[in-house]
PDB file of N, CA and C in Angstrom:
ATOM      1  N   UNK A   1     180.795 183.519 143.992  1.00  0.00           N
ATOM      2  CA  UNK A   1     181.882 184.377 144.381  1.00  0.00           C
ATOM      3  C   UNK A   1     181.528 185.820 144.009  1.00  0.00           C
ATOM      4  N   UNK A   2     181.517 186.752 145.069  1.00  0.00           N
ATOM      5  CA  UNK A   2     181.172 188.412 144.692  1.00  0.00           C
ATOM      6  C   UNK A   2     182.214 188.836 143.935  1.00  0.00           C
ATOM      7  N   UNK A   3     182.339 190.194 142.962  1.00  0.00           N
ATOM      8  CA  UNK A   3     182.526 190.583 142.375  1.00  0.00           C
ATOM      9  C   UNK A   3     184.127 191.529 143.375  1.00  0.00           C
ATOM     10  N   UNK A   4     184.825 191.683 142.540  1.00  0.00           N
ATOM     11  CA  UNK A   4     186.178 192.356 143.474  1.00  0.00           C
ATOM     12  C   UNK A   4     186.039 193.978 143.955  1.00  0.00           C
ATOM     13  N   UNK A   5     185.984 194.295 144.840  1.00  0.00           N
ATOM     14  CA  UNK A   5     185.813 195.541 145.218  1.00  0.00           C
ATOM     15  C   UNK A   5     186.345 196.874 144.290  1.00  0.00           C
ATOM     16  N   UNK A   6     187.605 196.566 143.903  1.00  0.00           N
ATOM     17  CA  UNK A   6     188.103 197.042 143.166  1.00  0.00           C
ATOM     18  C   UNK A   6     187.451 197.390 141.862  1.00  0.00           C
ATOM     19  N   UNK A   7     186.667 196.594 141.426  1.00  0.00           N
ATOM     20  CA  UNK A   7     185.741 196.749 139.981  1.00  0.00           C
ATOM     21  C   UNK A   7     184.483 197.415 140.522  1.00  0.00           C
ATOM     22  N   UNK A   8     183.926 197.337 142.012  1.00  0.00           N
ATOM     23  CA  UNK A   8     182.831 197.981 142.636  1.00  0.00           C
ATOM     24  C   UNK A   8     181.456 196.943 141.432  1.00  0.00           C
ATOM     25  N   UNK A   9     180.105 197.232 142.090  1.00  0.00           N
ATOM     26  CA  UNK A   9     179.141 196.210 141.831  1.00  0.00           C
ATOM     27  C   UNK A   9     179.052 196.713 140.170  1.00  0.00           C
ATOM     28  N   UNK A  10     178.438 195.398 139.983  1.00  0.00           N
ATOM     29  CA  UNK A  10     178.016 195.669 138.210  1.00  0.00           C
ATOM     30  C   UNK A  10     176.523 196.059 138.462  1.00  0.00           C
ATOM     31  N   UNK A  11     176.296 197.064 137.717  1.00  0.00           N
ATOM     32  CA  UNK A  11     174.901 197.393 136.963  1.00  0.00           C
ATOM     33  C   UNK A  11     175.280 197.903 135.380  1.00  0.00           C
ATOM     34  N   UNK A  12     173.794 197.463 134.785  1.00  0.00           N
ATOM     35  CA  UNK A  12     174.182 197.678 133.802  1.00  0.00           C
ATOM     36  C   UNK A  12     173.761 198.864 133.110  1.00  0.00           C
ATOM     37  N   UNK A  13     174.790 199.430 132.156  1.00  0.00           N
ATOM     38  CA  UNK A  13     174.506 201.232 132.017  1.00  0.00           C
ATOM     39  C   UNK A  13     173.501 202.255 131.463  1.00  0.00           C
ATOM     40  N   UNK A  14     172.333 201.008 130.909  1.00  0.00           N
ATOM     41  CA  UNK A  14     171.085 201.526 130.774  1.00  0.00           C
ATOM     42  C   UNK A  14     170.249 201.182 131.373  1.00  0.00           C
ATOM     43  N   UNK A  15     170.310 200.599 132.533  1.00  0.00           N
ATOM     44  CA  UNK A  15     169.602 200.356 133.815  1.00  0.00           C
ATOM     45  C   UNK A  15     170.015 201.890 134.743  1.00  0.00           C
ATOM     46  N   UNK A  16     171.109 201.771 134.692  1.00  0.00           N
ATOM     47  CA  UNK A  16     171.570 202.978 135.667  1.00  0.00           C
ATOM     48  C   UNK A  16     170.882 204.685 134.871  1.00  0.00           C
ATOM     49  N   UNK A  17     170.863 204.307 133.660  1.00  0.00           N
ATOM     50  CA  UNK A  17     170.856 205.648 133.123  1.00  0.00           C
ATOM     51  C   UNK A  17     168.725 205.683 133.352  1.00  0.00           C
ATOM     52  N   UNK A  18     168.169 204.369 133.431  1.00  0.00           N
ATOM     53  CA  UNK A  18     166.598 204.581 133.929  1.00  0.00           C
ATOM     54  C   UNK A  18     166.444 205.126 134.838  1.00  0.00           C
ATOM     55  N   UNK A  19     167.513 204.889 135.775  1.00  0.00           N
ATOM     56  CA  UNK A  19     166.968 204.668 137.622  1.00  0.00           C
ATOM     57  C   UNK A  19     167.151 206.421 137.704  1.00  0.00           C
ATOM     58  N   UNK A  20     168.219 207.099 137.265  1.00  0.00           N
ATOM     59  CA  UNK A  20     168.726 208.608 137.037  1.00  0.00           C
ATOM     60  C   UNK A  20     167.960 209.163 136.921  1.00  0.00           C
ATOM     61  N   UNK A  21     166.975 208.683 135.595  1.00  0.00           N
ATOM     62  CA  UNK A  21     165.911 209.306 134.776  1.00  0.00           C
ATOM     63  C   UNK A  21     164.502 209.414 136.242  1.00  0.00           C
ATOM     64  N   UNK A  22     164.058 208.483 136.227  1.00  0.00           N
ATOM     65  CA  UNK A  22     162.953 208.314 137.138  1.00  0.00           C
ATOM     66  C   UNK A  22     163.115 209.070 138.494  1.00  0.00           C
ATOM     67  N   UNK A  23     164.320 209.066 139.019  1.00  0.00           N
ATOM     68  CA  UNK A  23     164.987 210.009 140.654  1.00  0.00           C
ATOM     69  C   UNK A  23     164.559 210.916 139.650  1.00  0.00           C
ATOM     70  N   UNK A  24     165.034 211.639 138.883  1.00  0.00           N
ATOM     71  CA  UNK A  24     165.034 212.809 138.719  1.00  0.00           C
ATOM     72  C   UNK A  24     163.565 213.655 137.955  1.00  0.00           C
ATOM     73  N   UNK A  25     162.620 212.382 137.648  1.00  0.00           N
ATOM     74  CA  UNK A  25     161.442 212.685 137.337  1.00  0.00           C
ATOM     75  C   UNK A  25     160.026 212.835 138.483  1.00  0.00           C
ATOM     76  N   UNK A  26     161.184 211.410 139.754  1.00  0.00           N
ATOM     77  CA  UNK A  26     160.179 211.810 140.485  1.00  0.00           C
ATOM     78  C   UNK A  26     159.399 210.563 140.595  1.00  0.00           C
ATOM     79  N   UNK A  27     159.019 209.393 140.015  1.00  0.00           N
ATOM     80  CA  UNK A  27     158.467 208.796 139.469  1.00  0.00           C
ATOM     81  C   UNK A  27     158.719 207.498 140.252  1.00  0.00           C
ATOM     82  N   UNK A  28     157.950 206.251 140.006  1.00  0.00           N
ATOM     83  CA  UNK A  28     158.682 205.306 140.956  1.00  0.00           C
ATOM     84  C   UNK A  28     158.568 203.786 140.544  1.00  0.00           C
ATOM     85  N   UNK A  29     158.199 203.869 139.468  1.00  0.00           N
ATOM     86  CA  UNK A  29     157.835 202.718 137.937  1.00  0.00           C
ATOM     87  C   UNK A  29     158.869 202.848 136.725  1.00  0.00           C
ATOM     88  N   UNK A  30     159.795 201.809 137.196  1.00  0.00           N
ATOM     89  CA  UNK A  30     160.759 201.462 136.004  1.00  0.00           C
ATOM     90  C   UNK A  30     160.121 199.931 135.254  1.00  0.00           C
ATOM     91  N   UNK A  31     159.790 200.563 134.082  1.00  0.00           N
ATOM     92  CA  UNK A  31     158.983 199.272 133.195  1.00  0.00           C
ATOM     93  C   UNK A  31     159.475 198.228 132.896  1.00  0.00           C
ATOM     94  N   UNK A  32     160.557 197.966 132.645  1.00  0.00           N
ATOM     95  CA  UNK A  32     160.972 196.783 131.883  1.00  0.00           C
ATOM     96  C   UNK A  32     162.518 196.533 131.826  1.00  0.00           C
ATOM     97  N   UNK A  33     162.923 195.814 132.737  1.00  0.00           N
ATOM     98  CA  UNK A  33     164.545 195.324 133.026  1.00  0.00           C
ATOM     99  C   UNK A  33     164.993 194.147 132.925  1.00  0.00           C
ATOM    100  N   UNK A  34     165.930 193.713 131.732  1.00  0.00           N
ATOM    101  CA  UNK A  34     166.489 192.083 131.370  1.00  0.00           C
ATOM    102  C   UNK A  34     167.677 191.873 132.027  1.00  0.00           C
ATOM    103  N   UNK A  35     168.004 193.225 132.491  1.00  0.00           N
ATOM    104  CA  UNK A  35     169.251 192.966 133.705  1.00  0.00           C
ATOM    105  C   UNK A  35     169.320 192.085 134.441  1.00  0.00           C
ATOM    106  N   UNK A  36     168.909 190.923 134.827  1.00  0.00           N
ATOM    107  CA  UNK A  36     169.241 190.317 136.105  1.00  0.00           C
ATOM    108  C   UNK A  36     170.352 190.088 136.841  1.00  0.00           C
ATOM    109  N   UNK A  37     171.654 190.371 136.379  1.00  0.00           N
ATOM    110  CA  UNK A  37     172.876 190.519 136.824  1.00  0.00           C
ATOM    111  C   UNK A  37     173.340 191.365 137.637  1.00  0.00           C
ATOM    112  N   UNK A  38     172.229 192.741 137.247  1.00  0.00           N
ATOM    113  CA  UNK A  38     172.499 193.861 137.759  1.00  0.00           C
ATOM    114  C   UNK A  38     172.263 193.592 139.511  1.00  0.00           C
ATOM    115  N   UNK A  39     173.415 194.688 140.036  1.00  0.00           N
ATOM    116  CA  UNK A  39     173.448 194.471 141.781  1.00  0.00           C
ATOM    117  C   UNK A  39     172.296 195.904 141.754  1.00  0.00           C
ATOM    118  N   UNK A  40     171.715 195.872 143.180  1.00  0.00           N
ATOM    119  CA  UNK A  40     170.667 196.925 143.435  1.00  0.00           C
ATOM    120  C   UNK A  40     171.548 197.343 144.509  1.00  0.00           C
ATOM    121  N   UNK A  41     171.554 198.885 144.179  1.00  0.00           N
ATOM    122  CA  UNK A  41     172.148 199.963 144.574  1.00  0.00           C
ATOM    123  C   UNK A  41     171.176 200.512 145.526  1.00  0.00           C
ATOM    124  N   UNK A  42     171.676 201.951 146.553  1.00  0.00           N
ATOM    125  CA  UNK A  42     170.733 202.681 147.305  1.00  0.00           C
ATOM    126  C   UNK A  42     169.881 203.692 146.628  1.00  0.00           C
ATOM    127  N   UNK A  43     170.198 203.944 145.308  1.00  0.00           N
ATOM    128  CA  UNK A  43     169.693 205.110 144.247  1.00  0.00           C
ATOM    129  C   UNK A  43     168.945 204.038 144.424  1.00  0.00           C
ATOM    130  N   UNK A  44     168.404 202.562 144.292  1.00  0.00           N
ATOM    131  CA  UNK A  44     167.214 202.202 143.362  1.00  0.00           C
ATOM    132  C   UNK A  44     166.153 202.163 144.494  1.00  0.00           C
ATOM    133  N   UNK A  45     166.559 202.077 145.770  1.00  0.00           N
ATOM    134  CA  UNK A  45     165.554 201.877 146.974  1.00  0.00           C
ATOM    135  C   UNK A  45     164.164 202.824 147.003  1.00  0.00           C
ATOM    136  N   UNK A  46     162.984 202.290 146.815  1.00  0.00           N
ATOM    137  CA  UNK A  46     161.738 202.678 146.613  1.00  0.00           C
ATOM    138  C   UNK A  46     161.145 202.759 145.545  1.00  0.00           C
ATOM    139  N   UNK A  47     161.579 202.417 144.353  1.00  0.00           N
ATOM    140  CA  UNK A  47     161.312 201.613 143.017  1.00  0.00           C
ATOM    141  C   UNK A  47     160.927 200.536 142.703  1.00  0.00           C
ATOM    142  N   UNK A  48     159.983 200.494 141.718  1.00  0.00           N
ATOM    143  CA  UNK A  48     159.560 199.148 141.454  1.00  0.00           C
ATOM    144  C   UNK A  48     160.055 198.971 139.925  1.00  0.00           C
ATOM    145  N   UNK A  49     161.150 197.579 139.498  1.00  0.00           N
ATOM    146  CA  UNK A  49     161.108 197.841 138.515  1.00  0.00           C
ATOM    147  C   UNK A  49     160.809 196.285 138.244  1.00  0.00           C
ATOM    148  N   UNK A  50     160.180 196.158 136.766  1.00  0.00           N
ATOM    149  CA  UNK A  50     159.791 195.002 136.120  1.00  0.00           C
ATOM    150  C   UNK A  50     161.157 194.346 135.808  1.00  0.00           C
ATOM    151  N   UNK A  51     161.494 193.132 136.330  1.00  0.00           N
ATOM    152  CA  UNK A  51     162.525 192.266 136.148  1.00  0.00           C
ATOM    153  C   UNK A  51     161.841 190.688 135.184  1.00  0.00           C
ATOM    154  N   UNK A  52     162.854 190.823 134.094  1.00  0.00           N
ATOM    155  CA  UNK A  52     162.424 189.525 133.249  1.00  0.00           C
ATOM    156  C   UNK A  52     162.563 188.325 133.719  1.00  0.00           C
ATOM    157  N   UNK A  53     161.639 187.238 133.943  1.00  0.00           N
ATOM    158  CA  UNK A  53     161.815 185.720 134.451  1.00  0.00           C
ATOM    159  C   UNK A  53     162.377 184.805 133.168  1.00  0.00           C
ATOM    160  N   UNK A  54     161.830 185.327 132.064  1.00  0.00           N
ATOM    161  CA  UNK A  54     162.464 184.462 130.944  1.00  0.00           C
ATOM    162  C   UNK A  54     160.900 184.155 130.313  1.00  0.00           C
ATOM    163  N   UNK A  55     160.154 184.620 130.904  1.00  0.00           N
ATOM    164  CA  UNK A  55     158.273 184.405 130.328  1.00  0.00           C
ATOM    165  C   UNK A  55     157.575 186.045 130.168  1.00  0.00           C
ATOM    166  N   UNK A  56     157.758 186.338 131.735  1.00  0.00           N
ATOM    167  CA  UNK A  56     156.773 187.364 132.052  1.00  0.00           C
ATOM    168  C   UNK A  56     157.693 188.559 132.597  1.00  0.00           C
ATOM    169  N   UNK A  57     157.211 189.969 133.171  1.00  0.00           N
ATOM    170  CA  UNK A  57     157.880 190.904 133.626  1.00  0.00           C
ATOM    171  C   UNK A  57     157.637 190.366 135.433  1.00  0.00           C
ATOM    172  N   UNK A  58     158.368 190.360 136.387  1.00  0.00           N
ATOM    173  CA  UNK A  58     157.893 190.517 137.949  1.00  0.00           C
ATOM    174  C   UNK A  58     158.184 191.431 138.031  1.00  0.00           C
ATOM    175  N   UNK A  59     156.901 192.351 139.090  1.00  0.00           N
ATOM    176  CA  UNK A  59     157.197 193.858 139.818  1.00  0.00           C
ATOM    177  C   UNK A  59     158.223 193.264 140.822  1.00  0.00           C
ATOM    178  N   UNK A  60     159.066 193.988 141.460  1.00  0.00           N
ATOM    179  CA  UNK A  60     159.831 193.866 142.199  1.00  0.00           C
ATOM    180  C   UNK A  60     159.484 194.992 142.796  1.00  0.00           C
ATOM    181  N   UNK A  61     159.732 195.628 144.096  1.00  0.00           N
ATOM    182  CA  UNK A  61     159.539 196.916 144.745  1.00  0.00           C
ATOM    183  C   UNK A  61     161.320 196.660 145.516  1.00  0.00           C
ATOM    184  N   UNK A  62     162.025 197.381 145.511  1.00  0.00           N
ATOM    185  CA  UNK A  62     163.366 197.974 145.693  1.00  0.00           C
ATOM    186  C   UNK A  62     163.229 198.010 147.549  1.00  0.00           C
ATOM    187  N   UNK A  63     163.427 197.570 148.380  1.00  0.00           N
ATOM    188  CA  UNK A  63     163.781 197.882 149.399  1.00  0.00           C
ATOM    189  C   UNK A  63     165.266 198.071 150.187  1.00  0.00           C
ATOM    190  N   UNK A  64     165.125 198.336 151.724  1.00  0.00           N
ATOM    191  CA  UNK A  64     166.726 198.717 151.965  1.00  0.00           C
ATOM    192  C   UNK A  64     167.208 196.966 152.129  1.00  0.00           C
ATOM    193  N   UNK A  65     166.810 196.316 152.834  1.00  0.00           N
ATOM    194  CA  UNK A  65     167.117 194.982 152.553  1.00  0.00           C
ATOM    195  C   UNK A  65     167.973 194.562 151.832  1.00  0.00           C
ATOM    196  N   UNK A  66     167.127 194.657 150.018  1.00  0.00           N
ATOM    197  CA  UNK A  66     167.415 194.259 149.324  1.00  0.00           C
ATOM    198  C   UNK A  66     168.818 194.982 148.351  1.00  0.00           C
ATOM    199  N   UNK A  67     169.521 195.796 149.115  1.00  0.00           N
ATOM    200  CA  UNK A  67     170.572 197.144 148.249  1.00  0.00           C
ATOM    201  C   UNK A  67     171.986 195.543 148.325  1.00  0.00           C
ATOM    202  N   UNK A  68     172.244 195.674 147.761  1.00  0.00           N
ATOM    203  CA  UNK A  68     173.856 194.563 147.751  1.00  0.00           C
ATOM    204  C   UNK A  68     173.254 193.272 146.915  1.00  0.00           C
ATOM    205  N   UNK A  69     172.229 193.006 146.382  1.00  0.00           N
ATOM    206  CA  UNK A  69     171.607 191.520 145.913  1.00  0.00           C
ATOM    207  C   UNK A  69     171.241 191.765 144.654  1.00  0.00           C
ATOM    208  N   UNK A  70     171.397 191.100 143.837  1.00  0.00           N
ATOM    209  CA  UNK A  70     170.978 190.940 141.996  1.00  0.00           C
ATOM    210  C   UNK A  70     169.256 191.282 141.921  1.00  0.00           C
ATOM    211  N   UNK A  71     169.115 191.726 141.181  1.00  0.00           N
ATOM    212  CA  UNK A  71     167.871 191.596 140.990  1.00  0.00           C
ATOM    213  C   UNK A  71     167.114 190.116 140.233  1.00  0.00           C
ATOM    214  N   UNK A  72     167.779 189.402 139.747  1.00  0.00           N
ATOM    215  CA  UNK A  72     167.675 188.151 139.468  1.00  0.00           C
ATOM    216  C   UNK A  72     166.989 186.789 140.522  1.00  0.00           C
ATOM    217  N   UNK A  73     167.636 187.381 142.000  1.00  0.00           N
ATOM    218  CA  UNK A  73     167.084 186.730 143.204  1.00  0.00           C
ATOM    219  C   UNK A  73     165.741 186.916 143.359  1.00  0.00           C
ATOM    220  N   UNK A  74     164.842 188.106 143.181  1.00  0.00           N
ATOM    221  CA  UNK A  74     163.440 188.120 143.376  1.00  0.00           C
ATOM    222  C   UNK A  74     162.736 187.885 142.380  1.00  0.00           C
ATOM    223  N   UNK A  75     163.063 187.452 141.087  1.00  0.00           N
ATOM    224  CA  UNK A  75     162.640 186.782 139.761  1.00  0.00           C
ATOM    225  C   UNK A  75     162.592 185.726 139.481  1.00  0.00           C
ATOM    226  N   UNK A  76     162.008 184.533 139.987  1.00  0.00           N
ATOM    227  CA  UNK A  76     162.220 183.162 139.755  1.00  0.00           C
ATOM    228  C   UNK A  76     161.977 182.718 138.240  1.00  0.00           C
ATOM    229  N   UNK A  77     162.659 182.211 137.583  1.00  0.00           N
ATOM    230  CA  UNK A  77     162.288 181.734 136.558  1.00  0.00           C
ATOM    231  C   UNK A  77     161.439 180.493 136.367  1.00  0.00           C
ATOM    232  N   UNK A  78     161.313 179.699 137.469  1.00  0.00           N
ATOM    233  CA  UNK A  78     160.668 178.546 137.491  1.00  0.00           C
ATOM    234  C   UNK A  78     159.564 178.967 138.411  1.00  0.00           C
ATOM    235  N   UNK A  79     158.604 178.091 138.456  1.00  0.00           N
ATOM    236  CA  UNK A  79     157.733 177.902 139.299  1.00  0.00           C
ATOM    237  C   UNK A  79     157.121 176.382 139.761  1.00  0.00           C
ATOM    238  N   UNK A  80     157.227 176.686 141.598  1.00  0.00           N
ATOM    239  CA  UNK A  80     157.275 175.342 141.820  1.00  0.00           C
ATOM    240  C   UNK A  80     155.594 174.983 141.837  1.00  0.00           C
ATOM    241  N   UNK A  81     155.406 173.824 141.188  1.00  0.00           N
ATOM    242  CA  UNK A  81     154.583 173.006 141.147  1.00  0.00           C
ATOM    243  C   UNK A  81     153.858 172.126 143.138  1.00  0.00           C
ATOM    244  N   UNK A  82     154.517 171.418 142.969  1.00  0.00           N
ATOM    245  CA  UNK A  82     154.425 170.626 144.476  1.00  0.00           C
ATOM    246  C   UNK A  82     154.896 170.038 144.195  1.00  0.00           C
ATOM    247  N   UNK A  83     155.715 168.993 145.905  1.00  0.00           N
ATOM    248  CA  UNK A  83     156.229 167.839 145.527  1.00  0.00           C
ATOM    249  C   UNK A  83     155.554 166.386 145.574  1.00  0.00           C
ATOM    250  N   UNK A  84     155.687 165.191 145.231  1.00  0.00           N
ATOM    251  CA  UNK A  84     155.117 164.329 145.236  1.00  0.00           C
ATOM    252  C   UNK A  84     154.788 163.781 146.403  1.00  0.00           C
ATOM    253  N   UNK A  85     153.860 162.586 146.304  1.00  0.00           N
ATOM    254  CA  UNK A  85     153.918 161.851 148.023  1.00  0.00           C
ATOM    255  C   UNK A  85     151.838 161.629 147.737  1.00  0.00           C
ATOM    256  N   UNK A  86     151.834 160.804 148.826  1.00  0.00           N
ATOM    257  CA  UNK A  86     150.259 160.104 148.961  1.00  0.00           C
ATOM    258  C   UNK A  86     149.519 161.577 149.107  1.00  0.00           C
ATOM    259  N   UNK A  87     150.110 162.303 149.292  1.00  0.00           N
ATOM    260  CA  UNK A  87     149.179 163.725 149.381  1.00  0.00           C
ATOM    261  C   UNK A  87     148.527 164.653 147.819  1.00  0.00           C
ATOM    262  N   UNK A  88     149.447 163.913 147.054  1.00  0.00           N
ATOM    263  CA  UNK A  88     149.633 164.803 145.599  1.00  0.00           C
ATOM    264  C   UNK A  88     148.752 164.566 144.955  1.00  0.00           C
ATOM    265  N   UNK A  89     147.970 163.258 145.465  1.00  0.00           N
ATOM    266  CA  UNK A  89     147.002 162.688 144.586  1.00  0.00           C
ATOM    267  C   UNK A  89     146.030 163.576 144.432  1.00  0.00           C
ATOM    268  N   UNK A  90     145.566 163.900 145.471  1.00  0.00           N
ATOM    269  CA  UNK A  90     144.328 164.714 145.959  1.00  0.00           C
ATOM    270  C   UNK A  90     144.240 165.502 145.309  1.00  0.00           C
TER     271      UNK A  90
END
Protein backbone atom coordinates (compact mmCIF):
# COMPACT_ATOMS: atom_id res chain seq x y z
CA UNK A 1 0.00 0.00 0.00
CA UNK A 2 1.66 3.59 -1.09
CA UNK A 3 2.18 6.05 1.28
CA UNK A 4 -0.87 8.92 1.60
CA UNK A 5 -0.39 11.85 -0.52
CA UNK A 6 -0.98 13.97 2.09
CA UNK A 7 2.34 12.88 3.99
CA UNK A 8 4.00 13.15 0.22
CA UNK A 9 6.96 10.27 -0.38
CA UNK A 10 9.34 9.34 2.46
CA UNK A 11 13.04 9.94 2.05
CA UNK A 12 15.13 9.93 4.54
CA UNK A 13 16.70 13.36 5.83
CA UNK A 14 20.23 12.52 5.46
CA UNK A 15 19.80 10.98 2.26
CA UNK A 16 18.10 14.13 1.09
CA UNK A 17 20.61 16.38 2.73
CA UNK A 18 23.55 14.01 0.35
CA UNK A 19 21.63 14.28 -2.82
CA UNK A 20 21.57 18.56 -2.06
CA UNK A 21 25.16 18.28 -1.31
CA UNK A 22 26.33 16.42 -4.55
CA UNK A 23 23.56 18.74 -7.06
CA UNK A 24 25.21 21.37 -5.66
CA UNK A 25 28.82 20.07 -5.92
CA UNK A 26 28.25 18.89 -9.17
CA UNK A 27 29.25 15.47 -8.59
CA UNK A 28 27.38 12.26 -9.39
CA UNK A 29 28.66 9.49 -6.71
CA UNK A 30 26.66 9.21 -3.58
CA UNK A 31 28.75 6.52 -1.53
CA UNK A 32 26.90 4.78 0.81
CA UNK A 33 22.94 4.57 1.48
CA UNK A 34 21.06 2.11 4.20
CA UNK A 35 17.95 3.87 3.16
CA UNK A 36 16.12 1.40 1.34
CA UNK A 37 12.78 2.78 2.20
CA UNK A 38 13.68 5.84 0.77
CA UNK A 39 11.29 6.79 -2.52
CA UNK A 40 13.64 8.24 -5.49
CA UNK A 41 12.79 11.61 -6.28
CA UNK A 42 13.59 13.77 -9.67
CA UNK A 43 16.54 15.68 -7.68
CA UNK A 44 18.17 12.12 -7.56
CA UNK A 45 17.89 11.33 -11.46
CA UNK A 46 21.52 10.85 -12.84
CA UNK A 47 23.14 9.65 -9.66
CA UNK A 48 24.59 6.72 -8.68
CA UNK A 49 24.18 5.94 -5.22
CA UNK A 50 25.51 2.79 -3.26
CA UNK A 51 22.37 1.08 -1.78
CA UNK A 52 22.92 -1.60 1.13
CA UNK A 53 21.77 -5.37 0.28
CA UNK A 54 22.40 -6.41 3.86
CA UNK A 55 26.20 -7.83 2.65
CA UNK A 56 27.59 -5.48 0.09
CA UNK A 57 27.01 -1.75 -1.31
CA UNK A 58 24.98 -2.04 -5.13
CA UNK A 59 25.74 0.93 -7.53
CA UNK A 60 22.46 1.82 -8.56
CA UNK A 61 22.49 4.66 -11.36
CA UNK A 62 19.15 6.91 -10.73
CA UNK A 63 17.13 7.02 -13.87
CA UNK A 64 13.76 8.80 -15.04
CA UNK A 65 12.06 5.41 -14.92
CA UNK A 66 13.01 4.76 -11.80
CA UNK A 67 11.67 8.50 -9.88
CA UNK A 68 8.34 7.10 -7.71
CA UNK A 69 10.15 3.47 -6.62
CA UNK A 70 12.24 2.65 -3.30
CA UNK A 71 15.51 2.25 -3.79
CA UNK A 72 15.32 -1.10 -2.07
CA UNK A 73 13.75 -2.57 -5.49
CA UNK A 74 17.18 -2.43 -7.36
CA UNK A 75 19.05 -4.01 -4.28
CA UNK A 76 18.34 -7.57 -3.99
CA UNK A 77 19.26 -8.96 -0.90
CA UNK A 78 19.28 -12.48 -2.02
CA UNK A 79 20.78 -14.01 -4.80
CA UNK A 80 19.30 -16.54 -6.92
CA UNK A 81 21.18 -19.63 -7.16
CA UNK A 82 19.14 -21.87 -9.91
CA UNK A 83 16.32 -23.91 -9.73
CA UNK A 84 16.35 -27.60 -9.49
CA UNK A 85 15.40 -30.28 -12.18
CA UNK A 86 17.57 -33.10 -14.34
CA UNK A 87 19.38 -30.02 -15.64
CA UNK A 88 20.98 -28.91 -12.19
CA UNK A 89 23.03 -31.78 -12.12
CA UNK A 90 25.29 -30.70 -14.74
Amino acid sequence: MPRSLKKGPYIAPALQKRVTRARAAGTTVIEKSWERSSTILPDMVGLTIGVHNGKDFVKVLITEEMVGQKLGEFSHPTKFKQHGGRAAGK
